[in-house]
Protein backbone atom coordinates (compact mmCIF):
# COMPACT_ATOMS: atom_id res chain seq x y z
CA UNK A 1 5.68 -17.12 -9.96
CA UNK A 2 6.98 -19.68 -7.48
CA UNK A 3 4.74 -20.82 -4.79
CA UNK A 4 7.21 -18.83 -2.58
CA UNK A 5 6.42 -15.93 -4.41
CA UNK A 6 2.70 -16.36 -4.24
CA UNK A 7 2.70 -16.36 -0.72
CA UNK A 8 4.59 -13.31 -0.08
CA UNK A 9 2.79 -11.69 -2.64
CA UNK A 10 -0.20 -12.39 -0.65
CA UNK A 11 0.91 -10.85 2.62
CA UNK A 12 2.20 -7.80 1.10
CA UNK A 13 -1.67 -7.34 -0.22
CA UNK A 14 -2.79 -7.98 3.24
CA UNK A 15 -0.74 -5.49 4.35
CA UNK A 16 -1.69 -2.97 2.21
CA UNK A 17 -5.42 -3.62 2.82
CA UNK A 18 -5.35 -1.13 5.39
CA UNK A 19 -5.66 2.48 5.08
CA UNK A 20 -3.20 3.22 7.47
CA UNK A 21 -0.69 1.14 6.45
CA UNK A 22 -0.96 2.48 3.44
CA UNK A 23 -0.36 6.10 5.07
CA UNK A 24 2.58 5.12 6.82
CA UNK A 25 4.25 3.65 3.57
CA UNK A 26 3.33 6.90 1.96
CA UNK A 27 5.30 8.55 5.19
CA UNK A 28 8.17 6.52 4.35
CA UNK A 29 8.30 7.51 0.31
CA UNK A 30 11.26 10.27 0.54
CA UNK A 31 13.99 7.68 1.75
CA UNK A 32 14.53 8.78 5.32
CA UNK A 33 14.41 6.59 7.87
CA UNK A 34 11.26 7.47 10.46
CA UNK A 35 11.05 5.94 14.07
CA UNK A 36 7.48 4.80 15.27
CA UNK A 37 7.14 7.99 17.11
CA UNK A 38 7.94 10.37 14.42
CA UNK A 39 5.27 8.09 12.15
CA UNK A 40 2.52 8.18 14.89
CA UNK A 41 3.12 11.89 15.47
CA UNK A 42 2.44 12.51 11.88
CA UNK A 43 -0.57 10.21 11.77
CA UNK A 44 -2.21 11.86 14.92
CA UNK A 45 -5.85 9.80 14.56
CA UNK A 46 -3.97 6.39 15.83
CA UNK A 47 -1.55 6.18 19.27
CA UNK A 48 2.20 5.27 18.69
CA UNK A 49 1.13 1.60 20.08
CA UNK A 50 -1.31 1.34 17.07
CA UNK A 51 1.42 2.49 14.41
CA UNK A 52 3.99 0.18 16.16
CA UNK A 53 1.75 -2.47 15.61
CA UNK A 54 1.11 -1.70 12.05
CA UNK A 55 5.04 -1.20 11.35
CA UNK A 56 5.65 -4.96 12.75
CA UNK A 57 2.54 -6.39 10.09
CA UNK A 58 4.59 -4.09 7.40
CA UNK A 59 7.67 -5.32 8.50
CA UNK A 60 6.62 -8.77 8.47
CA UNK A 61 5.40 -8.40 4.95
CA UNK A 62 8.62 -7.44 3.59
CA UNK A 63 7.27 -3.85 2.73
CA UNK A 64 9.76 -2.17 5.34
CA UNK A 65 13.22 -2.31 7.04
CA UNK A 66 13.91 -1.94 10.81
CA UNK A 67 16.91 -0.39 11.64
CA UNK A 68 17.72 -0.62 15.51
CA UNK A 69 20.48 2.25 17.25
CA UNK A 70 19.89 1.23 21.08
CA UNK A 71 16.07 1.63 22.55
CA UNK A 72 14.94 2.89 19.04
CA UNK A 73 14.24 1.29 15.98
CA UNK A 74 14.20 2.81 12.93
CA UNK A 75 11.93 2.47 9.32
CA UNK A 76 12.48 3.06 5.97
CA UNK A 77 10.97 1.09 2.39
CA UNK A 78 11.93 -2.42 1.43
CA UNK A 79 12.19 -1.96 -2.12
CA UNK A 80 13.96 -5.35 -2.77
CA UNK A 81 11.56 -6.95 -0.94
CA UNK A 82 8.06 -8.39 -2.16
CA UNK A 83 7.11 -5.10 -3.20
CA UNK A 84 8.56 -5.28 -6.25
CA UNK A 85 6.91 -9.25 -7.19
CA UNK A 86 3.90 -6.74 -6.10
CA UNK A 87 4.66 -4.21 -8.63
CA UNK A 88 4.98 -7.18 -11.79
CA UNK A 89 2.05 -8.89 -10.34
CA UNK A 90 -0.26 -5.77 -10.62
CA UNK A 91 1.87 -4.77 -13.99
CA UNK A 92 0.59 -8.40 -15.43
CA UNK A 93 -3.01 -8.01 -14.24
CA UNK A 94 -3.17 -4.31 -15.31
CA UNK A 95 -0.46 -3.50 -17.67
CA UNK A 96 -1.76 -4.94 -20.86
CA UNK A 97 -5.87 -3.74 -19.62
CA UNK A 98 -7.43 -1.21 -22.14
CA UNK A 99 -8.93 1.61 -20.25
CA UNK A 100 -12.49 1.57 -19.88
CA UNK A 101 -14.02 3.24 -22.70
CA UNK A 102 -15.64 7.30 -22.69
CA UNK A 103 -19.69 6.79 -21.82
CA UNK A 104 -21.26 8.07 -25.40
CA UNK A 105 -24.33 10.21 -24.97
CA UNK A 106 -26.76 9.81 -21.65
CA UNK A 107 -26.67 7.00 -19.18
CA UNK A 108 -29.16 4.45 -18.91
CA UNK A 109 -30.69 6.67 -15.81
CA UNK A 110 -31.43 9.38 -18.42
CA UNK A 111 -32.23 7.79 -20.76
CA UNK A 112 -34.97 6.01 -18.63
CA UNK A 113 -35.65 8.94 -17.74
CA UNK A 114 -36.58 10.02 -21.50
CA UNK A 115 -33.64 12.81 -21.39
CA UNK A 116 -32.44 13.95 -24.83
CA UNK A 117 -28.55 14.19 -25.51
């Protein structure tokens, strides 16, 4: 990965830190294109300022496109962007990991415990 890479890579993980950006990518998932108000009014905990403001950090990332037709601008999923160096950096850090293994009789709280299997 180029240091270029590594940096974008970065911000996109910023990004998706947050829980509600994470929402509002989930929004986006069909392929339509959603304005700010149509996100906020489907994410009614946080004003249409707050998702604005969240769009622009997405944006920014390279985890969305903006679309503008006059006043209104218009968001759909970047999949060219980062998110995909995203996608092979988790596949490298995950892809080859063997899931954990099945627990195998009582936990050390039972057994402590002096609980028979």
């Amino acid at each position: 990965m180029t240091a270029a890479e590594d940096r974008a890579v970065g911000v996109a993980f910023d990004a998706l830190a947050d829980p509600t950006r994470r929402n509002i990518l989930c929004m986006l998932t069909d392929g339509a294109e959603c304005s700010a108000g149509e996100i906020a009014t489907q994410a009614p905990a946080v004003t249409r300022t707050t998702v604005s403001a969240h769009l622009r950090i997405l944006r920014t990332a390279g985890l969305v496109n903006e679309r503008r037709a006059g006043r209104n601008r218009y968001y759909s999923l970047d999949a060219d962007g980062p998110a995909g160096t995203v996608m092979t950096t988790l596949d490298r850090i995950f892809g080859s990991a063997s899931p954990a293994p099945e627990p195998s009789g009582p936990g050390p709280a039972a057994r402590e415990r002096g609980d028979r299997p």
